[in-house]
N, C-alpha and C. Protein backbone atom coordinates (compact mmCIF):
# COMPACT_ATOMS: atom_id res chain seq x y z
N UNK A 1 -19.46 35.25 -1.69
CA UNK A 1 -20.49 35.93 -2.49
C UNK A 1 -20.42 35.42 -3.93
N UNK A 2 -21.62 34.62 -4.49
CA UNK A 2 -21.46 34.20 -5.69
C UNK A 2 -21.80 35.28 -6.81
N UNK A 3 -21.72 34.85 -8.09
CA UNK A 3 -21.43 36.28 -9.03
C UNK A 3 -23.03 36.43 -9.53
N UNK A 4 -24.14 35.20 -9.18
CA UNK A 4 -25.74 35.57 -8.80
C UNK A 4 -26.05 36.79 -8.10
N UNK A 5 -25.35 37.00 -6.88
CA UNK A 5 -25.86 37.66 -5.86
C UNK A 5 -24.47 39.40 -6.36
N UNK A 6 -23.68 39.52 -6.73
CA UNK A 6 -23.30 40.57 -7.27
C UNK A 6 -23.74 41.49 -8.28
N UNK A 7 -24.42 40.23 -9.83
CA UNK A 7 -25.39 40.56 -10.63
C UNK A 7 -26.57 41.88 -10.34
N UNK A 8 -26.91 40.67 -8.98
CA UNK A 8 -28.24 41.17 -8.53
C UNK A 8 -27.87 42.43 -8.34
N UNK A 9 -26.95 42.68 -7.14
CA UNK A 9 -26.30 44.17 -6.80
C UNK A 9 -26.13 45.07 -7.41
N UNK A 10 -25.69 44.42 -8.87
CA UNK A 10 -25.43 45.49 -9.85
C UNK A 10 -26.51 45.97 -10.28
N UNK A 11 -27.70 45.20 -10.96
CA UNK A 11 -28.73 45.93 -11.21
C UNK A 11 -29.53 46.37 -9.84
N UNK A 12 -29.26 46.09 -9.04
CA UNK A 12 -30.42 47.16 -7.93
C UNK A 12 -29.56 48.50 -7.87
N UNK A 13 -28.26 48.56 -7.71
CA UNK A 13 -27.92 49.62 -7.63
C UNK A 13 -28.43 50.54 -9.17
N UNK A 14 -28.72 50.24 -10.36
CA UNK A 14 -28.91 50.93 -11.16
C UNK A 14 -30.73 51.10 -11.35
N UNK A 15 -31.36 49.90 -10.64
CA UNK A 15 -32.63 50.14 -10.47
C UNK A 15 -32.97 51.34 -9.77
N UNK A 16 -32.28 51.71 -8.57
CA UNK A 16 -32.42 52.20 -7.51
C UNK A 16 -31.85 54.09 -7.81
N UNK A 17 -31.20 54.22 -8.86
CA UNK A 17 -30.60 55.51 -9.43
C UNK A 17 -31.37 55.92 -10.41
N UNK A 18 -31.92 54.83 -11.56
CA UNK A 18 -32.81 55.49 -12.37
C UNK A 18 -34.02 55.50 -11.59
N UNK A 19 -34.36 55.54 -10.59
CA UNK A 19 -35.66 55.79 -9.83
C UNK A 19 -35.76 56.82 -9.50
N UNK A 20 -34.77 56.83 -8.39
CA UNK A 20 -34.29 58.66 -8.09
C UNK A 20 -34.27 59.81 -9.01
N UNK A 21 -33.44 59.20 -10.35
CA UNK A 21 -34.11 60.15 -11.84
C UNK A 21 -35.37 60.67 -11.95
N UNK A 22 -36.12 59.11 -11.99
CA UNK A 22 -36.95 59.95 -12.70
C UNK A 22 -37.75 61.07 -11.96
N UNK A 23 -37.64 60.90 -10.29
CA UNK A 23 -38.69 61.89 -9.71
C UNK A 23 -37.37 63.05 -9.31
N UNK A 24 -36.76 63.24 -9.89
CA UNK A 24 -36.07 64.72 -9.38
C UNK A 24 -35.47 65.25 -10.73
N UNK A 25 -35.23 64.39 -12.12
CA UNK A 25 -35.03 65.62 -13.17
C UNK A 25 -36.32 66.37 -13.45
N UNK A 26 -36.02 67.65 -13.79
CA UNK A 26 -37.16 68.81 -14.68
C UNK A 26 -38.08 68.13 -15.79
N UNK A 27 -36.76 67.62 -16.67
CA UNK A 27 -37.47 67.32 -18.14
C UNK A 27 -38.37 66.07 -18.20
N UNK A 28 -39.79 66.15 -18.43
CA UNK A 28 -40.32 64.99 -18.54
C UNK A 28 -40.01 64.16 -19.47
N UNK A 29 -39.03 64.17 -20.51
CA UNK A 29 -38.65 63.38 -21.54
C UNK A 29 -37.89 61.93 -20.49
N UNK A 30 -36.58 63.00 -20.07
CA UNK A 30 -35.80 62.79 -19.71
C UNK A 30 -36.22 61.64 -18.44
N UNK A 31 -37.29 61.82 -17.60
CA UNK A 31 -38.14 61.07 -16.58
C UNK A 31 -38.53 60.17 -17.28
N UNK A 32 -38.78 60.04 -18.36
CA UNK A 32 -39.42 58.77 -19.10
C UNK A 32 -38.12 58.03 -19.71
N UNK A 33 -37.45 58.40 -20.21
CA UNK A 33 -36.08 57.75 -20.56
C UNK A 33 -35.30 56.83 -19.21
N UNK A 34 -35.28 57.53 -18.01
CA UNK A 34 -35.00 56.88 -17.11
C UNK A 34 -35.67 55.77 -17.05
N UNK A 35 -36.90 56.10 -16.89
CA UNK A 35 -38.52 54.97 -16.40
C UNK A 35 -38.05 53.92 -17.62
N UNK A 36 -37.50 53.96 -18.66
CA UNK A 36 -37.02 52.94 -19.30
C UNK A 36 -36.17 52.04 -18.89
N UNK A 37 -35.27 52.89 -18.61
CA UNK A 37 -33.46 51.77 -18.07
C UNK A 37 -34.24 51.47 -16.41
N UNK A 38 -34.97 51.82 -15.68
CA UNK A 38 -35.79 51.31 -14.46
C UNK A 38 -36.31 50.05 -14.90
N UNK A 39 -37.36 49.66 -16.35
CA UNK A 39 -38.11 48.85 -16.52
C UNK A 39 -37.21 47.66 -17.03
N UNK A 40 -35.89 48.04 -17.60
CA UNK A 40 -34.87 47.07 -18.34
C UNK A 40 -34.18 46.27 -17.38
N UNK A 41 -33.69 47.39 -16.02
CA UNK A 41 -33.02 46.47 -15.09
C UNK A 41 -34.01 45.93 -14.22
N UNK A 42 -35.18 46.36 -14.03
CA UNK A 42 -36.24 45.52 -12.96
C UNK A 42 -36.34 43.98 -14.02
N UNK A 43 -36.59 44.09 -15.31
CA UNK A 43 -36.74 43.08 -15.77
C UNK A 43 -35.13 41.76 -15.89
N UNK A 44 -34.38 42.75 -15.81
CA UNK A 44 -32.79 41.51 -15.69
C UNK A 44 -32.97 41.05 -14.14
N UNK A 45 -33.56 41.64 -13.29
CA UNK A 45 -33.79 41.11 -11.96
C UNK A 45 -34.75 40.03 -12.14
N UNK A 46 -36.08 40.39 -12.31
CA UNK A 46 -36.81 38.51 -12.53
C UNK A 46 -36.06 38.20 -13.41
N UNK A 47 -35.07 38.09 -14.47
CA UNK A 47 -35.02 37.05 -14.70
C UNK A 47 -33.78 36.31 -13.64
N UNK A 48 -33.49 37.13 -13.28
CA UNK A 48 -32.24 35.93 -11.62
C UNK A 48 -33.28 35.29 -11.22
N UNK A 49 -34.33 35.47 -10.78
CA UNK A 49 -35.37 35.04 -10.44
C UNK A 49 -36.57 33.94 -10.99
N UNK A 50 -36.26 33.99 -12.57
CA UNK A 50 -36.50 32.64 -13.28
C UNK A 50 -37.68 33.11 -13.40
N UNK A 51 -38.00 34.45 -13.20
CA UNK A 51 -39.46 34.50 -14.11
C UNK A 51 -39.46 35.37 -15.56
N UNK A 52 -39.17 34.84 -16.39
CA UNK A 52 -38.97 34.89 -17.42
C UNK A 52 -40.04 35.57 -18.49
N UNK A 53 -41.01 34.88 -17.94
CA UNK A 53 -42.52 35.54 -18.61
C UNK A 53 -42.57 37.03 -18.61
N UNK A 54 -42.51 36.97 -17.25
CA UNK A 54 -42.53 38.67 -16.48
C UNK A 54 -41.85 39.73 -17.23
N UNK A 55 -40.43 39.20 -17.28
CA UNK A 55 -39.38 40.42 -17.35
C UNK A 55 -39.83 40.54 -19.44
N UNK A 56 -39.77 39.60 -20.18
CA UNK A 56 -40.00 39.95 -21.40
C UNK A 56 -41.24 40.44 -21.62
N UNK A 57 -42.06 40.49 -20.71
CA UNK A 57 -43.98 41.09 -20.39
C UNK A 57 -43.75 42.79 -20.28
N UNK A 58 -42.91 42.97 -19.22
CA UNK A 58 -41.94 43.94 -18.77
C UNK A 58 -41.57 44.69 -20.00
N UNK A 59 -40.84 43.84 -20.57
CA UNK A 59 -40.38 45.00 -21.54
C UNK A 59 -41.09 45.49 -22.96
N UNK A 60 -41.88 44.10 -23.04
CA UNK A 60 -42.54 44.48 -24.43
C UNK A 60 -43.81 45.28 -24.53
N UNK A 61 -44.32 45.10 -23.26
CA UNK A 61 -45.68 45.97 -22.98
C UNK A 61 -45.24 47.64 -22.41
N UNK A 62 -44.67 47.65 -21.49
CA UNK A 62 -44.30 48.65 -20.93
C UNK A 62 -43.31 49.18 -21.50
N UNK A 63 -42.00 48.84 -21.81
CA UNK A 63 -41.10 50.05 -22.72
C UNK A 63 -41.65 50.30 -24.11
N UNK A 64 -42.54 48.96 -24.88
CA UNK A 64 -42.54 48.95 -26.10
C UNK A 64 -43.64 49.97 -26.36
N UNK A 65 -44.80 49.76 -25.51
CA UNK A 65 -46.61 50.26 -25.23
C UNK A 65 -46.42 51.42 -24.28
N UNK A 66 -46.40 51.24 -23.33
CA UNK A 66 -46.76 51.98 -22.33
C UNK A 66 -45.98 53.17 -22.37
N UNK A 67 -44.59 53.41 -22.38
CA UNK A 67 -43.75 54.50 -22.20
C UNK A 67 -43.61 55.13 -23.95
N UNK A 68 -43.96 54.91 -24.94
CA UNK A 68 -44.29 55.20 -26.28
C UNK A 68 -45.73 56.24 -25.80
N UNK A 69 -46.52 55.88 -25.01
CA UNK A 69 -47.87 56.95 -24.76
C UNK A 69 -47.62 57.46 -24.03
N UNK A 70 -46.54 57.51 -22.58
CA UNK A 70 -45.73 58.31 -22.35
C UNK A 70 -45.38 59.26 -23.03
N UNK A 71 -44.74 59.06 -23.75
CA UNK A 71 -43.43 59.63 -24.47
C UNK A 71 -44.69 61.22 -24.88
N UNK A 72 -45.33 60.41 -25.91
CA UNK A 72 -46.80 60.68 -26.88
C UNK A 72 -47.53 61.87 -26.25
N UNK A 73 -47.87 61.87 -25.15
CA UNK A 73 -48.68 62.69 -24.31
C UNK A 73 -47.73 63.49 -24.13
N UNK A 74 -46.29 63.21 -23.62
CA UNK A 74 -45.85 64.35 -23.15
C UNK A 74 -45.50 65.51 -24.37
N UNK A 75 -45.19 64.69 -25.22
CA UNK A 75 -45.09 66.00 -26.38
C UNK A 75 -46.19 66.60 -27.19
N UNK A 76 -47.55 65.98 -26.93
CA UNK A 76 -48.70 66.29 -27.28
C UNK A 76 -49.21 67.42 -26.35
N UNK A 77 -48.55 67.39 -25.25
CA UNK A 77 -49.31 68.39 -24.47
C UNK A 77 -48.26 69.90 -24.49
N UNK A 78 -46.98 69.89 -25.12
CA UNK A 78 -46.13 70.77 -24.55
C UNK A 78 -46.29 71.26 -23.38
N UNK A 79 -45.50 70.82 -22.64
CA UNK A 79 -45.57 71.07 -21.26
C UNK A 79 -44.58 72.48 -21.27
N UNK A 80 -44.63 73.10 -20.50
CA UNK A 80 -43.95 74.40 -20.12
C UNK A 80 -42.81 73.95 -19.09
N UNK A 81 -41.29 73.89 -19.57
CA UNK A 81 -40.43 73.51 -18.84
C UNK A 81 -40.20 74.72 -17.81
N UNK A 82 -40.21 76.08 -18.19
CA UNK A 82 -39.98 76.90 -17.63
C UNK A 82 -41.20 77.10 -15.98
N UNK A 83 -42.19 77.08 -16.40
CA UNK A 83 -43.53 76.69 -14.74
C UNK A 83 -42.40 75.62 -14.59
N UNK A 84 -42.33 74.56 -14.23
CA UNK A 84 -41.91 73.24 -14.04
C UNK A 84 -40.38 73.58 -13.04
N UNK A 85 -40.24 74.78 -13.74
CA UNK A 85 -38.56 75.31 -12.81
C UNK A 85 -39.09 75.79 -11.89
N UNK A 86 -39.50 76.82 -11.86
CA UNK A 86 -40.39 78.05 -10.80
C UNK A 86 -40.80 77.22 -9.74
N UNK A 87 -41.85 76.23 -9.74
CA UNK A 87 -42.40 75.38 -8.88
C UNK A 87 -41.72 74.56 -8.04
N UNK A 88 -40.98 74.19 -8.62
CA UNK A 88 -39.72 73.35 -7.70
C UNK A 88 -39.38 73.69 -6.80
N UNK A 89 -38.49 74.61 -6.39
CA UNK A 89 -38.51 75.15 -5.04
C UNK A 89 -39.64 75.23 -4.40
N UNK A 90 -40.69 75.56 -4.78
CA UNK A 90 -41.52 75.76 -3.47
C UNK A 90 -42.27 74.66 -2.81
N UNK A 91 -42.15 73.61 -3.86
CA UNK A 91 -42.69 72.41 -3.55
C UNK A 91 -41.84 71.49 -2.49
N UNK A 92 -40.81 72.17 -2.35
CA UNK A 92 -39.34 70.68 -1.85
C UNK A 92 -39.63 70.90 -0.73
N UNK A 93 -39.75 71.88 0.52
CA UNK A 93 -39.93 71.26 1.89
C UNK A 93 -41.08 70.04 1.78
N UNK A 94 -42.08 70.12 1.32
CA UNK A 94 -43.14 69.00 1.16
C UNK A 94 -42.51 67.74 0.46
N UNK A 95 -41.52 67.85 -0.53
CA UNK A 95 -41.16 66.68 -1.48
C UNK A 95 -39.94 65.93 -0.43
N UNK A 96 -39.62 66.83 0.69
CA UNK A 96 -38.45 66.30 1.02
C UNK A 96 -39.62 65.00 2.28
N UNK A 97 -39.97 65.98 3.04
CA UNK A 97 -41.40 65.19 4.10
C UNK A 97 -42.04 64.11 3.18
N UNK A 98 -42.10 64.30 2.45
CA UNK A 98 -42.97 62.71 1.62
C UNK A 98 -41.62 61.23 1.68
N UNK A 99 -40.33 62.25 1.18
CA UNK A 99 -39.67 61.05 0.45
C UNK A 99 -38.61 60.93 2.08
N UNK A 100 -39.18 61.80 3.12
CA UNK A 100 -38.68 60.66 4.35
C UNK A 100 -39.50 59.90 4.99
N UNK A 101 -40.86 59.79 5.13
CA UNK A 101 -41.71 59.13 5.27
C UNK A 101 -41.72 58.21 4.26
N UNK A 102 -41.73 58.43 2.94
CA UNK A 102 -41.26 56.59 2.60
C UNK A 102 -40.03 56.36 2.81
N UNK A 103 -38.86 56.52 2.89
CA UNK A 103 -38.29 56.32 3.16
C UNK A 103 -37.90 55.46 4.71
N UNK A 104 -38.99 56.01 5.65
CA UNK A 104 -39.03 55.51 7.14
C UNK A 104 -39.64 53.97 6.90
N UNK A 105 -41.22 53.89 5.89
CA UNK A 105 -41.66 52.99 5.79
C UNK A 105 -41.02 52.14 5.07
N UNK A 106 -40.06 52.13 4.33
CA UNK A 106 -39.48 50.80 3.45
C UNK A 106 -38.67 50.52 4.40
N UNK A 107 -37.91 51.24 5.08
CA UNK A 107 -36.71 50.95 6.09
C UNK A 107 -37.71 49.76 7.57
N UNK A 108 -38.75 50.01 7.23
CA UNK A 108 -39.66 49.04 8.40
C UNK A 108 -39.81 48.02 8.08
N UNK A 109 -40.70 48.03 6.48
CA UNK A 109 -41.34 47.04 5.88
C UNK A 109 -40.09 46.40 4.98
N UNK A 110 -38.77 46.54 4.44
CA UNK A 110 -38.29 46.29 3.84
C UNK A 110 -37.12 46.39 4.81
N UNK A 111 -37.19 46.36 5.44
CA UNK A 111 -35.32 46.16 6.78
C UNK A 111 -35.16 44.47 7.12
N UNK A 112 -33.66 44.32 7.70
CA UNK A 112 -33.56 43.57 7.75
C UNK A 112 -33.88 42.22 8.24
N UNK A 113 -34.74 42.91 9.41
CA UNK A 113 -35.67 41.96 10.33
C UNK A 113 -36.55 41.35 9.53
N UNK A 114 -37.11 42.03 8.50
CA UNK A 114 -38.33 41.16 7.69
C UNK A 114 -37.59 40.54 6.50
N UNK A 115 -36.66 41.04 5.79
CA UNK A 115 -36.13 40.40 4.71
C UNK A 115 -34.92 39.89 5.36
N UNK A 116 -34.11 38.80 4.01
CA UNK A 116 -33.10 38.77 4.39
C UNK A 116 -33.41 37.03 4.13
N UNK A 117 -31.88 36.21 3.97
CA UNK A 117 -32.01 34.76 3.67
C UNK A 117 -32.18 34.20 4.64
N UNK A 118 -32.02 34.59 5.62
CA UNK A 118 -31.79 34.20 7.08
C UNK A 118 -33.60 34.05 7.23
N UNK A 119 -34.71 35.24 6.90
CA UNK A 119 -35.86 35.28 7.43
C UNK A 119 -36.46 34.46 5.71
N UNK A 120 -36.01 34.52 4.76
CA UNK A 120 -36.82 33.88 3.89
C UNK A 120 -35.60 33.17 2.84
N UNK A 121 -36.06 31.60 2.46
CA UNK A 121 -35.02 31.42 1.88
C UNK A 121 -34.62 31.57 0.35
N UNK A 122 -33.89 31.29 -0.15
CA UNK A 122 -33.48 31.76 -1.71
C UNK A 122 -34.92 31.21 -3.35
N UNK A 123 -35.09 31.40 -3.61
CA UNK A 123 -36.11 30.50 -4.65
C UNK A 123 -35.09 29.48 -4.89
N UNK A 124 -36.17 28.39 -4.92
CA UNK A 124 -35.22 27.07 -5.40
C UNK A 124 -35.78 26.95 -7.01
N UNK A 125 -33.97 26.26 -7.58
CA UNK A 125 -33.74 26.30 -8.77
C UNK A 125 -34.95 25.41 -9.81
N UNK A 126 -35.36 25.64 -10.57
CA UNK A 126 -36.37 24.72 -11.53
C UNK A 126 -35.68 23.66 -12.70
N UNK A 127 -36.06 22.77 -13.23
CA UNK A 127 -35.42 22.13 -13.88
C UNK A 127 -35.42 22.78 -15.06
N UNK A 128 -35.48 22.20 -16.44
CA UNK A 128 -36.14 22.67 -17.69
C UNK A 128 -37.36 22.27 -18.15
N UNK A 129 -38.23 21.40 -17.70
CA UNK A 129 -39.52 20.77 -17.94
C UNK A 129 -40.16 22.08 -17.33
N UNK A 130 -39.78 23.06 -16.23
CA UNK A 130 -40.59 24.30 -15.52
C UNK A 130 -41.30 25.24 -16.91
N UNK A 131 -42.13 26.07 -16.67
CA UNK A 131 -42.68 26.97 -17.10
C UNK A 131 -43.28 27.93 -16.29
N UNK A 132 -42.56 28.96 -16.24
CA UNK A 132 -43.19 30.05 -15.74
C UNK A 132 -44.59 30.66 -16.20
N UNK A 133 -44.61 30.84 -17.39
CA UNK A 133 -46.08 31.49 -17.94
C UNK A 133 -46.76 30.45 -17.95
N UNK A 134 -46.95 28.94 -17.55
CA UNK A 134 -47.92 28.19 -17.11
C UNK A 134 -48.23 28.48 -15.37
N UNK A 135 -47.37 28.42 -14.81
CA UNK A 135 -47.42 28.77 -13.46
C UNK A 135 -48.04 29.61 -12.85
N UNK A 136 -47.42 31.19 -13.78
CA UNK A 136 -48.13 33.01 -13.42
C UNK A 136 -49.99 32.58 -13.66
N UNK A 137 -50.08 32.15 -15.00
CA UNK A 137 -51.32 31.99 -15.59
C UNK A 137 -52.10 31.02 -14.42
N UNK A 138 -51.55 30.14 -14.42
CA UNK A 138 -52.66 29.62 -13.15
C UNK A 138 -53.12 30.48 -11.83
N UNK A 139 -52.15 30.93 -11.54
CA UNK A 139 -52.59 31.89 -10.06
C UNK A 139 -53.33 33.23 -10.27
N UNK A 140 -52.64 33.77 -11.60
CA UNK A 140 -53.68 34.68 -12.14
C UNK A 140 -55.12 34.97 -12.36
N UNK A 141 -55.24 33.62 -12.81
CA UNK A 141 -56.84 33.23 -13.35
C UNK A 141 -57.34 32.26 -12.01
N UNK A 142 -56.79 32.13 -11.04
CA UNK A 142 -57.59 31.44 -9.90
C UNK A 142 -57.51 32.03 -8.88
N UNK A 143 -56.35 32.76 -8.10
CA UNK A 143 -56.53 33.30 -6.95
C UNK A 143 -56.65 34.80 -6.86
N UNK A 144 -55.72 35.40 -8.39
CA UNK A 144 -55.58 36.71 -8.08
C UNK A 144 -57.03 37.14 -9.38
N UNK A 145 -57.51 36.61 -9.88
CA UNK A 145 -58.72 37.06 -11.13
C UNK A 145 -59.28 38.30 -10.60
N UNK A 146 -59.91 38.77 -9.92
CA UNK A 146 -60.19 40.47 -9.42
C UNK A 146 -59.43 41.52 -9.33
N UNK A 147 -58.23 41.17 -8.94
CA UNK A 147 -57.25 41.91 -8.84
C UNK A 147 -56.71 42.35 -10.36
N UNK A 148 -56.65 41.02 -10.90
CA UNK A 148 -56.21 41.36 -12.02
C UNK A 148 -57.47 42.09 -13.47
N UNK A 149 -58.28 41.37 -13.28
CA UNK A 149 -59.29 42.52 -13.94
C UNK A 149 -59.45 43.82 -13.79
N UNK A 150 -59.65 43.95 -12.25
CA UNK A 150 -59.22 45.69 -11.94
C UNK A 150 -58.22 45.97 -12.56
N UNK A 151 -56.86 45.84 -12.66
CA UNK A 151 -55.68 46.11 -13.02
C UNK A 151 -56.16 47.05 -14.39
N UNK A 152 -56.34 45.78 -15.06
CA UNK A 152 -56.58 45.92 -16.62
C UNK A 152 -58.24 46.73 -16.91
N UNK A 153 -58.53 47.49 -15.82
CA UNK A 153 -59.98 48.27 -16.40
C UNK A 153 -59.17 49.28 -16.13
N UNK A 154 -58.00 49.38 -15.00
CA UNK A 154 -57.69 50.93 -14.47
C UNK A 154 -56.81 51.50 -15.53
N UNK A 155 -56.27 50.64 -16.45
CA UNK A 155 -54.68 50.60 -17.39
C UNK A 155 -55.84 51.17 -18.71
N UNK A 156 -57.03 50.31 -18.58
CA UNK A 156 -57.72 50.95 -19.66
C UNK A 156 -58.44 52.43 -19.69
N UNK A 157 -58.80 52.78 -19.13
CA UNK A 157 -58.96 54.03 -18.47
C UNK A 157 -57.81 54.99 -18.24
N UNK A 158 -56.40 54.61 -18.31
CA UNK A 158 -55.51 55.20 -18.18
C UNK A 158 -55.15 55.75 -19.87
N UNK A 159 -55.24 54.84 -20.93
CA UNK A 159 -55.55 54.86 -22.05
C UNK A 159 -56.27 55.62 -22.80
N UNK A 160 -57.49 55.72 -22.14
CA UNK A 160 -58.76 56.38 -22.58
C UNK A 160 -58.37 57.96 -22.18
N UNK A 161 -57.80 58.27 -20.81
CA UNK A 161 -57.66 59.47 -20.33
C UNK A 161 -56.68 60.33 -21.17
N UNK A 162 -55.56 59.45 -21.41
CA UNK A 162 -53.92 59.78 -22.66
C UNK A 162 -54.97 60.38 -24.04
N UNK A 163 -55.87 59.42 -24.29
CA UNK A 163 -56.39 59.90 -25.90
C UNK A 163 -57.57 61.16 -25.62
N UNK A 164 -57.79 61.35 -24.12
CA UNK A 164 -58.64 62.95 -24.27
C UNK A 164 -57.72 63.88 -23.88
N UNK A 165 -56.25 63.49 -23.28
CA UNK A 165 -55.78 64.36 -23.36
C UNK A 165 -55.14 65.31 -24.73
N UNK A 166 -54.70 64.19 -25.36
CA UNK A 166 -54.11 64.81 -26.80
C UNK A 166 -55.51 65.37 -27.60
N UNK A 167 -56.51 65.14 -27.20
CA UNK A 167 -57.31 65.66 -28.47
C UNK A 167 -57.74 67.14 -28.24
N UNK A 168 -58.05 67.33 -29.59
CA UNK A 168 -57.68 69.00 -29.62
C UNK A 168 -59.19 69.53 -30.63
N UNK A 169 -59.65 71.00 -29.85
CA UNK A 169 -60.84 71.19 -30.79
C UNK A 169 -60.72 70.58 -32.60
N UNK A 170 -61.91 70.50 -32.95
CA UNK A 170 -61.72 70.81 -34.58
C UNK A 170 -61.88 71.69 -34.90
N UNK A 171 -61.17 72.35 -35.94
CA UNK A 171 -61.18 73.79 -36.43
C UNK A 171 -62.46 73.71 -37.47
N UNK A 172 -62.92 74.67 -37.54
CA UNK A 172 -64.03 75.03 -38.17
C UNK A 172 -63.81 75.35 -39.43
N UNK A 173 -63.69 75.03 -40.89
CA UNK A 173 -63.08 75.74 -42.09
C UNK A 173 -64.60 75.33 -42.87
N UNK A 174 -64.61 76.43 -44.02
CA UNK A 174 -65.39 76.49 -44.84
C UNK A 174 -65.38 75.71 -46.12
N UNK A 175 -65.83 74.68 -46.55
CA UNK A 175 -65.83 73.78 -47.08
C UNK A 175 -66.76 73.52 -48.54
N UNK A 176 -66.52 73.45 -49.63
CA UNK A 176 -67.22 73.38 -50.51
C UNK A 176 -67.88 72.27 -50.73
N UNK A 177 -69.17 72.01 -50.83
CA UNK A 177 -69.66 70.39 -51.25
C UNK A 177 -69.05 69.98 -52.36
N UNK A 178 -68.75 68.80 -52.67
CA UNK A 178 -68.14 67.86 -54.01
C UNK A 178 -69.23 68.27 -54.87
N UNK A 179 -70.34 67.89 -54.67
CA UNK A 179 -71.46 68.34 -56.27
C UNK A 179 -71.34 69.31 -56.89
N UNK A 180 -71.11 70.51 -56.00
CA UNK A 180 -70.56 72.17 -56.34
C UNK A 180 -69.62 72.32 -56.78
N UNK A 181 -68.69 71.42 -56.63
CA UNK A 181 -67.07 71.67 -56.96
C UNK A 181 -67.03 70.76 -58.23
N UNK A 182 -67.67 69.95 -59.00
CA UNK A 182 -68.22 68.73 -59.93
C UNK A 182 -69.11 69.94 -60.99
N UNK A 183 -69.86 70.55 -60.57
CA UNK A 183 -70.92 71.34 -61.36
C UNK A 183 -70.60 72.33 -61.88
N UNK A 184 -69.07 72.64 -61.52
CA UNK A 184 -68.67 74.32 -61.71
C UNK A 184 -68.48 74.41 -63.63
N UNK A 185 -68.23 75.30 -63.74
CA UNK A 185 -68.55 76.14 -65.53
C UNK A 185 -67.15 76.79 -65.29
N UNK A 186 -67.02 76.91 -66.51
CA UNK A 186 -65.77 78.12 -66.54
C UNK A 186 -65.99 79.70 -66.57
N UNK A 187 -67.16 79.72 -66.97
CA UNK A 187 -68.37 80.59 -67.00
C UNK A 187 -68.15 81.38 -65.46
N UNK A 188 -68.46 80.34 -64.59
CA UNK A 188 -68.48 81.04 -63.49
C UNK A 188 -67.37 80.98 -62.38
N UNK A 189 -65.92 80.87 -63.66
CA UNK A 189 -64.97 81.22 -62.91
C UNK A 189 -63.72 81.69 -63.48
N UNK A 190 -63.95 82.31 -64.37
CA UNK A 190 -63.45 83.01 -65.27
C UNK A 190 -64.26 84.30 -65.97
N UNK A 191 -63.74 85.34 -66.19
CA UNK A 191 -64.48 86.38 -66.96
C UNK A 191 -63.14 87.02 -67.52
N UNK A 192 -63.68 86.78 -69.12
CA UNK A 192 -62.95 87.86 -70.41
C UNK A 192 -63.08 89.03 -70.10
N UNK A 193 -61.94 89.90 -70.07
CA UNK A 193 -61.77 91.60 -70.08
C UNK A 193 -61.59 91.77 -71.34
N UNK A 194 -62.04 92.57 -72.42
CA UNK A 194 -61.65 93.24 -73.39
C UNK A 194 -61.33 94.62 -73.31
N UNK A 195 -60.01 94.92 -73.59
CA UNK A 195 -59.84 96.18 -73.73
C UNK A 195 -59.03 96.49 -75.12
N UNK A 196 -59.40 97.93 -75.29
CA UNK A 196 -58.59 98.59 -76.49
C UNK A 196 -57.29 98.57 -76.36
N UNK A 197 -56.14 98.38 -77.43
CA UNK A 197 -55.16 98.23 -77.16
C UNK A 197 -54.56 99.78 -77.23
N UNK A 198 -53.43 100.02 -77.05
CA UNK A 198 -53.19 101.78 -76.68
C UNK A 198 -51.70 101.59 -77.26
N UNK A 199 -51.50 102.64 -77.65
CA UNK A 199 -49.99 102.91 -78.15
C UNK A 199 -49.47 103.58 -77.56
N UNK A 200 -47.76 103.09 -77.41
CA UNK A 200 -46.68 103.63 -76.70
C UNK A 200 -46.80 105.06 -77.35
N UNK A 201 -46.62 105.89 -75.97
CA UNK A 201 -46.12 107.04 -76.46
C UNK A 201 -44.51 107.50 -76.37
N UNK A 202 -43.73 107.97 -77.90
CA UNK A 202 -42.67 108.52 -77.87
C UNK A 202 -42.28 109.23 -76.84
């Protein structure tokens, strides 16, 4: 076992724990903090993988962008940690039925019969003349171009939805025009009292 293929191990095993985080802690902070160290080690994985573009795409868009409006929304909305407890239990016979049914399906689609070096072989190594973000970019813009436009209308819309969520009525306040507030007199904001002056009494 070369120290490539231990690497790898190491970050899937930590890919694979901050995942589990994020869908079973309470605190949505705390779910997004995970979804971070998820996006850091998915990205040390392409790069074993020599896609290089990806994993720094990875981190600068998505931890830098994406989980910042995360973050943003969630404290814009104060969420009620306390509902968030209550609900839990009653939700888990259903949460447990979902996450064995995927669970059944990755074990199909992702078992050993379909993966594995034996059924597909290792990526072969590139020289230094390679470029990955010449490479992604070509297939992007020729085979996958729909896919990827959708992508980027749904991400925009995801955007659009974050900024109606945070927005909040405008309050209504009573407001003086500038000309009025420019025109004022002292006259009519001030008034002299005269009174008699009175003596202490012994």
């Amino acid at each position: 076992m070369g120290i490539d293929v231990i690497i790898f191990y190491f970050f899937a095993a930590v890919l694979v724990f901050a995942a589990g985080m994020v869908v079973t802690v309470r605190n949505p902070v705390f779910a997004a903090l995970f979804l971070v160290l998820a996006f850091f080690t998915s990205a040390a994985i392409w790069m074993l993988l020599e896609a290089e573009f990806l994993a720094l795409t990875l981190i600068l868009v998505y931890v830098g962008a994406v989980m910042v409006l995360f973050l943003f929304v969630v404290m814009m909305l104060d969420i009620n940690l306390a509902v968030l407890k209550e609900g839990f239990a009653r939700y888990l016979p259903a949460g447990i039925v979902v996450a064995l049914l995927l669970i059944a399906q990755l074990a199909v689609i992702v078992g050993p019969e379909q993966f594995g070096l034996d059924k597909i072989a290792s990526p072969a190594m590139h020289g230094t003349e390679y470029s990955n973000t010449k490479e992604l970019g070509r297939v992007l813009y020729t085979e996958y171009l729909y896919p990827f436009e959708i992508a980027s209308a749904i991400l925009l819309v995801a955007i659009i939805a974050a900024i109606a969520l945070t927005l909040r009525k405008r309050r209504v306040r009573d407001l003086m025009p500038p000309e009025k507030q420019v025109a004022v007199q002292r006259k009519d904001r001030v008034r002299l009292v005269k009174m008699e002056s009175e003596k202490k009494k012994a």
